[in-house]
C-alpha atoms as a PDB file:
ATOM      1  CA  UNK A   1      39.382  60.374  71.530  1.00  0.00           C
ATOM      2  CA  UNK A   2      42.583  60.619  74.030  1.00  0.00           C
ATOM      3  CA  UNK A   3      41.555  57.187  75.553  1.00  0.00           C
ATOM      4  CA  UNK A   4      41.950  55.424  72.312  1.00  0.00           C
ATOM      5  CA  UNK A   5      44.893  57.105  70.990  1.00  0.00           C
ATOM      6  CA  UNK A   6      46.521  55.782  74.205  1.00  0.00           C
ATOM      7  CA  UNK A   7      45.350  52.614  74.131  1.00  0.00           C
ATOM      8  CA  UNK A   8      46.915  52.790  70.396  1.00  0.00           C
ATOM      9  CA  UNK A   9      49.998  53.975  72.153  1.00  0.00           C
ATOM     10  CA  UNK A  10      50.153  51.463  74.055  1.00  0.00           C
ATOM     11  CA  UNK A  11      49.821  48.852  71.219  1.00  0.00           C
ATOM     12  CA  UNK A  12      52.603  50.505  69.284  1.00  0.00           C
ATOM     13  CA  UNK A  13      54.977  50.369  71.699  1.00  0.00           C
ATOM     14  CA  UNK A  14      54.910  46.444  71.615  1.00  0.00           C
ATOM     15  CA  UNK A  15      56.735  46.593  68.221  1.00  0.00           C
ATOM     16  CA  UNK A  16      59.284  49.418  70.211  1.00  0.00           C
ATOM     17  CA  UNK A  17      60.008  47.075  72.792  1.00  0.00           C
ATOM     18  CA  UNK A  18      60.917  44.343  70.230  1.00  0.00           C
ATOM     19  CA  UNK A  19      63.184  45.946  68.420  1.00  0.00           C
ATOM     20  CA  UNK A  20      64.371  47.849  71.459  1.00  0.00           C
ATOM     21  CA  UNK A  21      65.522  44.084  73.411  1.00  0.00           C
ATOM     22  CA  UNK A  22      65.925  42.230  70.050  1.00  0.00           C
ATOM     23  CA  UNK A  23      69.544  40.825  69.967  1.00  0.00           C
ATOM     24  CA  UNK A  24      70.572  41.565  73.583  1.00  0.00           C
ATOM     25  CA  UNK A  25      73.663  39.337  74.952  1.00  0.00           C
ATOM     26  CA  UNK A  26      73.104  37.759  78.205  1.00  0.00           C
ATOM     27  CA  UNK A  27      75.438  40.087  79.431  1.00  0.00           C
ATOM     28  CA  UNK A  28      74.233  42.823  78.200  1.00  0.00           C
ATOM     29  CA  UNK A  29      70.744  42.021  79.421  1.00  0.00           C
ATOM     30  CA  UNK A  30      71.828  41.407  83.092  1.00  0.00           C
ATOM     31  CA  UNK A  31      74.732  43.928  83.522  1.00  0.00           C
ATOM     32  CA  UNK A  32      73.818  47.054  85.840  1.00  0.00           C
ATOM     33  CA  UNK A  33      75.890  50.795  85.163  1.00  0.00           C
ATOM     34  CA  UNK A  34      76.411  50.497  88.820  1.00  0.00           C
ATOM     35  CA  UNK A  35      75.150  48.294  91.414  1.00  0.00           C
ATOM     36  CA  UNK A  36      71.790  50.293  92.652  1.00  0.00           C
ATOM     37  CA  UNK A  37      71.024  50.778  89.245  1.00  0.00           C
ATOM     38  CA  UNK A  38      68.845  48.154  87.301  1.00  0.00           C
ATOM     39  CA  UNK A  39      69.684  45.740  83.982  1.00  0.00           C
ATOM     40  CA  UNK A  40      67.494  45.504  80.934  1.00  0.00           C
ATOM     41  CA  UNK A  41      66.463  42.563  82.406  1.00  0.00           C
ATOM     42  CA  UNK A  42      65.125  43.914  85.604  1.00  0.00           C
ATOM     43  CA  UNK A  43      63.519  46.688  83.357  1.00  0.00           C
ATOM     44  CA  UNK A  44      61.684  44.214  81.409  1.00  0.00           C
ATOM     45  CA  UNK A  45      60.557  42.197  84.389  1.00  0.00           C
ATOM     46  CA  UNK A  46      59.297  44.715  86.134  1.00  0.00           C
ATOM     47  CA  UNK A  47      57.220  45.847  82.982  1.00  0.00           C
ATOM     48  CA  UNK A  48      55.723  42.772  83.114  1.00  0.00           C
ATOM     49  CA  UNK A  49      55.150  42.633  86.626  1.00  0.00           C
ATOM     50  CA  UNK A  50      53.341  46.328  86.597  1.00  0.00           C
ATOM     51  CA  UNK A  51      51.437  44.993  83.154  1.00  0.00           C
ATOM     52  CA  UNK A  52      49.352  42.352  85.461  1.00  0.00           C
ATOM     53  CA  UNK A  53      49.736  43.788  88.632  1.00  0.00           C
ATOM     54  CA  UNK A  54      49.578  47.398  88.485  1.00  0.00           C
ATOM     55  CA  UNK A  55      48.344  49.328  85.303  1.00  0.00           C
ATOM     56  CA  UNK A  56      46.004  46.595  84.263  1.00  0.00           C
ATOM     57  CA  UNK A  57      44.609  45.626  87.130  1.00  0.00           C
ATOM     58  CA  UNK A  58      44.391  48.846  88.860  1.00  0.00           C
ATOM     59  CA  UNK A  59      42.325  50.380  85.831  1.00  0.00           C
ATOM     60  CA  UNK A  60      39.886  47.642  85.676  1.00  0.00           C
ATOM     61  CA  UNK A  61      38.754  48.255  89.526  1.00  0.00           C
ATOM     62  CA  UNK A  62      38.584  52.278  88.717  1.00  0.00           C
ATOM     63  CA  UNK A  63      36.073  50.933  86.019  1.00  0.00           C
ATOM     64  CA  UNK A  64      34.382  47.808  87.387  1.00  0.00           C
ATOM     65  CA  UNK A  65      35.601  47.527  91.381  1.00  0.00           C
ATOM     66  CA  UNK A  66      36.596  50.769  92.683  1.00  0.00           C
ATOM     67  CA  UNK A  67      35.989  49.784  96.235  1.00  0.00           C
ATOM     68  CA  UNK A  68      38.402  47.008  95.728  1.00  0.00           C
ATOM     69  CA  UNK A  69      41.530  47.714  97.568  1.00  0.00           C
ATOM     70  CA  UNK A  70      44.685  47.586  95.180  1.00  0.00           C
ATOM     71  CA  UNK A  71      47.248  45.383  96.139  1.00  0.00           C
ATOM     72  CA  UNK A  72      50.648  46.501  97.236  1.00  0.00           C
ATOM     73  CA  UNK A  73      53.227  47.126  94.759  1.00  0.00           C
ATOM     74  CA  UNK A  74      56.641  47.249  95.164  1.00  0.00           C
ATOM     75  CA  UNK A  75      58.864  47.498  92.408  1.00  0.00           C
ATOM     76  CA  UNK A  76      62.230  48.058  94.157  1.00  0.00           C
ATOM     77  CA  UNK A  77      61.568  44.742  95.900  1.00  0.00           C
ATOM     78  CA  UNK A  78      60.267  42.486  93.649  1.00  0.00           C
ATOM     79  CA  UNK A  79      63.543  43.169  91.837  1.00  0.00           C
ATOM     80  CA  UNK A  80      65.815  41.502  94.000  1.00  0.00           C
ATOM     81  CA  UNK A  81      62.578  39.028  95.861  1.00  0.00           C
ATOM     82  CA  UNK A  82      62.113  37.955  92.658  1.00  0.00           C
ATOM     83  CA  UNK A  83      65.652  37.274  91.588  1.00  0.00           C
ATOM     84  CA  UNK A  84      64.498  39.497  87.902  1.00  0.00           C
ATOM     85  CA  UNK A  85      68.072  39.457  86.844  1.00  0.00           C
ATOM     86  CA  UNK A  86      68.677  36.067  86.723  1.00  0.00           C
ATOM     87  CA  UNK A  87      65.571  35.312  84.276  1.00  0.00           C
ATOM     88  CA  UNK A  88      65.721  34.441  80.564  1.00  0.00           C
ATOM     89  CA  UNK A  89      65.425  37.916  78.929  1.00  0.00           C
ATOM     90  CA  UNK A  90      63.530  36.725  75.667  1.00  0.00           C
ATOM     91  CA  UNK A  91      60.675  34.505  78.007  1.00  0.00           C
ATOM     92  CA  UNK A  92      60.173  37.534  79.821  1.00  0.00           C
ATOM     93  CA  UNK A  93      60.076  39.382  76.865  1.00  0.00           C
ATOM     94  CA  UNK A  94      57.671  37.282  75.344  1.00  0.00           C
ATOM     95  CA  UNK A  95      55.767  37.241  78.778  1.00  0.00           C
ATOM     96  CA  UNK A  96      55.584  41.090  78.873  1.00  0.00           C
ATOM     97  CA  UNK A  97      54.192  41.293  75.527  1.00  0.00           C
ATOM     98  CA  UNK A  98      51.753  38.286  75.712  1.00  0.00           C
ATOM     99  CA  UNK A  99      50.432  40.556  78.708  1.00  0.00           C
ATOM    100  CA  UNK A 100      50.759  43.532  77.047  1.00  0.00           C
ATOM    101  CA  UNK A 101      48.441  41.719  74.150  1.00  0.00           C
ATOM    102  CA  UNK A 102      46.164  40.682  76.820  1.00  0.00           C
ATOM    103  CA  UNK A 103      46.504  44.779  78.227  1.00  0.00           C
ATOM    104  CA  UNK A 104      45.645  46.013  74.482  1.00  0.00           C
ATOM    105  CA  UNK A 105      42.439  43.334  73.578  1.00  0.00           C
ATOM    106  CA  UNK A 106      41.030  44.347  76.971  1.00  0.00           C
ATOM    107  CA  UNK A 107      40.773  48.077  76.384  1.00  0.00           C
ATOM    108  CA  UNK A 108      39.877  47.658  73.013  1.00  0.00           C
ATOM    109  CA  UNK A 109      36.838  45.670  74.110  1.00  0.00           C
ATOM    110  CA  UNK A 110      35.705  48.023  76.797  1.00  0.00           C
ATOM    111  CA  UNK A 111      32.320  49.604  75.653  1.00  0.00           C
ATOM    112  CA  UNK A 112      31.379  53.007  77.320  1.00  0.00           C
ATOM    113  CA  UNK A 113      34.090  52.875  80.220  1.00  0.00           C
ATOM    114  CA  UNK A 114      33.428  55.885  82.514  1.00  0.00           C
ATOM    115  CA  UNK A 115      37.033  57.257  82.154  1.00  0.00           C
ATOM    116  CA  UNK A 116      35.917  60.003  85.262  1.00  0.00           C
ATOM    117  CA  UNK A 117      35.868  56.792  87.465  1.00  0.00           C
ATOM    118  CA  UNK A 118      37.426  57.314  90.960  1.00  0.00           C
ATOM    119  CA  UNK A 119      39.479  54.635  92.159  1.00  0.00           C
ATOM    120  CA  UNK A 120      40.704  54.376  95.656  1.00  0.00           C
ATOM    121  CA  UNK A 121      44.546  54.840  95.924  1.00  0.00           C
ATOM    122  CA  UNK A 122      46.853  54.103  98.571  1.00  0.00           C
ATOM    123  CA  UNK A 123      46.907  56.732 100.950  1.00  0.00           C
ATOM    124  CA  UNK A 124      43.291  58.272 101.280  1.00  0.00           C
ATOM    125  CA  UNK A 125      43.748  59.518  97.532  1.00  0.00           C
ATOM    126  CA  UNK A 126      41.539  58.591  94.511  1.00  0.00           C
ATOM    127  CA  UNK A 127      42.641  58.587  90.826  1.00  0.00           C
ATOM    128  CA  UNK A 128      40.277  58.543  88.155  1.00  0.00           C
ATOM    129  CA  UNK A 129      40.560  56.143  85.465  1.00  0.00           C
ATOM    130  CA  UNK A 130      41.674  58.529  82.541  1.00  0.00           C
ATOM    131  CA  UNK A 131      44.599  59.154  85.183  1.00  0.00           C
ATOM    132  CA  UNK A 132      45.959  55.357  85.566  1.00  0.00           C
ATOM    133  CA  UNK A 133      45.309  55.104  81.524  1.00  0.00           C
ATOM    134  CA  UNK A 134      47.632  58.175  80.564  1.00  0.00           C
ATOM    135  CA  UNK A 135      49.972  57.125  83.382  1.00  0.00           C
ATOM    136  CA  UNK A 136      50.294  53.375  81.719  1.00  0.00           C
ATOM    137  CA  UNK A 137      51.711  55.163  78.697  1.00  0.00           C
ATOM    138  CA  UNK A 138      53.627  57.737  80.441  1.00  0.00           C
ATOM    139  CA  UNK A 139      55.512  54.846  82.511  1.00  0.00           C
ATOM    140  CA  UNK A 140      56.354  52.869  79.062  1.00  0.00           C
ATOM    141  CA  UNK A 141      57.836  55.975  77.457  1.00  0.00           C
ATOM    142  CA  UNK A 142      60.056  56.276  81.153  1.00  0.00           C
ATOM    143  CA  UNK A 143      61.103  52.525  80.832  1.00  0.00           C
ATOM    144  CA  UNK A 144      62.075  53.574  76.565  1.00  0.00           C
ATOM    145  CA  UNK A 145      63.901  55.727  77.865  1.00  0.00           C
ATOM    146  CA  UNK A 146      65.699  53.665  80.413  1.00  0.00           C
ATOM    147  CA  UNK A 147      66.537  50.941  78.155  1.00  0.00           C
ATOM    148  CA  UNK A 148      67.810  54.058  75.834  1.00  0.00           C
ATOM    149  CA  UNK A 149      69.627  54.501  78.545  1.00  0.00           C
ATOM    150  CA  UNK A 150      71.239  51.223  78.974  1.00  0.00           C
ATOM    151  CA  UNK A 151      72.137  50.729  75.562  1.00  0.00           C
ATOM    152  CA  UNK A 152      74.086  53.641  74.743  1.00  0.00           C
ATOM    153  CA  UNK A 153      76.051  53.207  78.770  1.00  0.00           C
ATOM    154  CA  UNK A 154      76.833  49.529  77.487  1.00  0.00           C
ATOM    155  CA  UNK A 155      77.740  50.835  74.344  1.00  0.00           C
ATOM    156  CA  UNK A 156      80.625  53.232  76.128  1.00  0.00           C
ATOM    157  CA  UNK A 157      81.789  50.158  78.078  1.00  0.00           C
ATOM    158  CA  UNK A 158      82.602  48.274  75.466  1.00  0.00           C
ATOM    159  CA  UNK A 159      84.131  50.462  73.694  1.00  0.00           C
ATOM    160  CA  UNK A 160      85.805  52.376  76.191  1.00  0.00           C
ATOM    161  CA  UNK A 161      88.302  53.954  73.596  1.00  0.00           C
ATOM    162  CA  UNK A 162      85.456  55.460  71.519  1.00  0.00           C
ATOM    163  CA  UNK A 163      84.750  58.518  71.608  1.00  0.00           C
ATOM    164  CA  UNK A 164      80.647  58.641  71.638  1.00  0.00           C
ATOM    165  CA  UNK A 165      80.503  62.875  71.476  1.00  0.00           C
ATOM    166  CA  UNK A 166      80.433  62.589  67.584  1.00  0.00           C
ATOM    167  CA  UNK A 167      76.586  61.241  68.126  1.00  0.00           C
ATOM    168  CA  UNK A 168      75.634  64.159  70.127  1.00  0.00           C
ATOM    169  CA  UNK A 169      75.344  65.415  74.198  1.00  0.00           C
ATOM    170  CA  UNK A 170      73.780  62.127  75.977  1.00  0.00           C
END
């Protein structure tokens, strides 16, 4: 019963990333609250890169490959190797979700997985399936709350004048 309310989870929070990156200016899509810190842009690329490379992929060999090794992620990289904040915000978008789609059909159409599955992990550790599942969800409700985030800090710099308490402690 958890499994597929997660999976369900995960399929509802396609329509909150829509309306969460609907109507984003370029430059609000690409600027950065300070310069280590990431865009929406970056967010959203990297969600798409951890939708194929990472979540996805990862669960699949818990459940069909665990002796497959994984393949090395690394997020704070990619961002800058892969030059995320230049990209078009609604392709990636769209590519994120088509994935996500992909992610969603996948799951639905696994019969009997063996959520105690071990995977192998990086670092002598396993992870059982169930674990990379819940985690999935976990990391979209982190990146929600990032692009929260982002929103309401590009909100206060463009309207620097405006006082935001009224809406409540950030």
């Amino acid at each position: 019963m958890l499994h597929q309310i997660i999976i369900s989870k995960l399929e509802d929070n396609m329509n909150a990333f829509k309306v969460l990156l609907g109507n984003i200016s370029v430059e609000q899509a690409r600027w950065k609250p300070s310069p280590k810190k990431w865009s929406i842009l970056e967010v959203v690329n990297h969600l798409h890169d951890e939708e194929v490379d990472d979540f996805r992929q990862r669960l699949e060999f818990a459940l069909l490959n665990p002796e497959r090794p994984w393949k090395q992620v690394t997020p704070e990289k990619w961002a800058g190797e892969k030059d995320y904040n230049q990209r078009d915000l609604n392709a990636t978008l769209n590519n994120f979700l088509t994935e996500r789609e992909k992610s969603v059909q996948w799951l639905k159409g696994l019969t009997t997985p063996d959520w105690k599955a071990m995977d192998n992990y990086p670092y002598g550790k396993t992870m059982p399936a169930e674990q990379i599942l819940a985690n999935w969800l976990a990391h979209d409700y982190l990146h929600i709350r990032q692009i929260n985030s982002l929103n309401w800090s590009y909100l206060s710099k463009i309207a620097p004048s405006t006082d935001l308490r009224y809406a409540g402690n950030w």
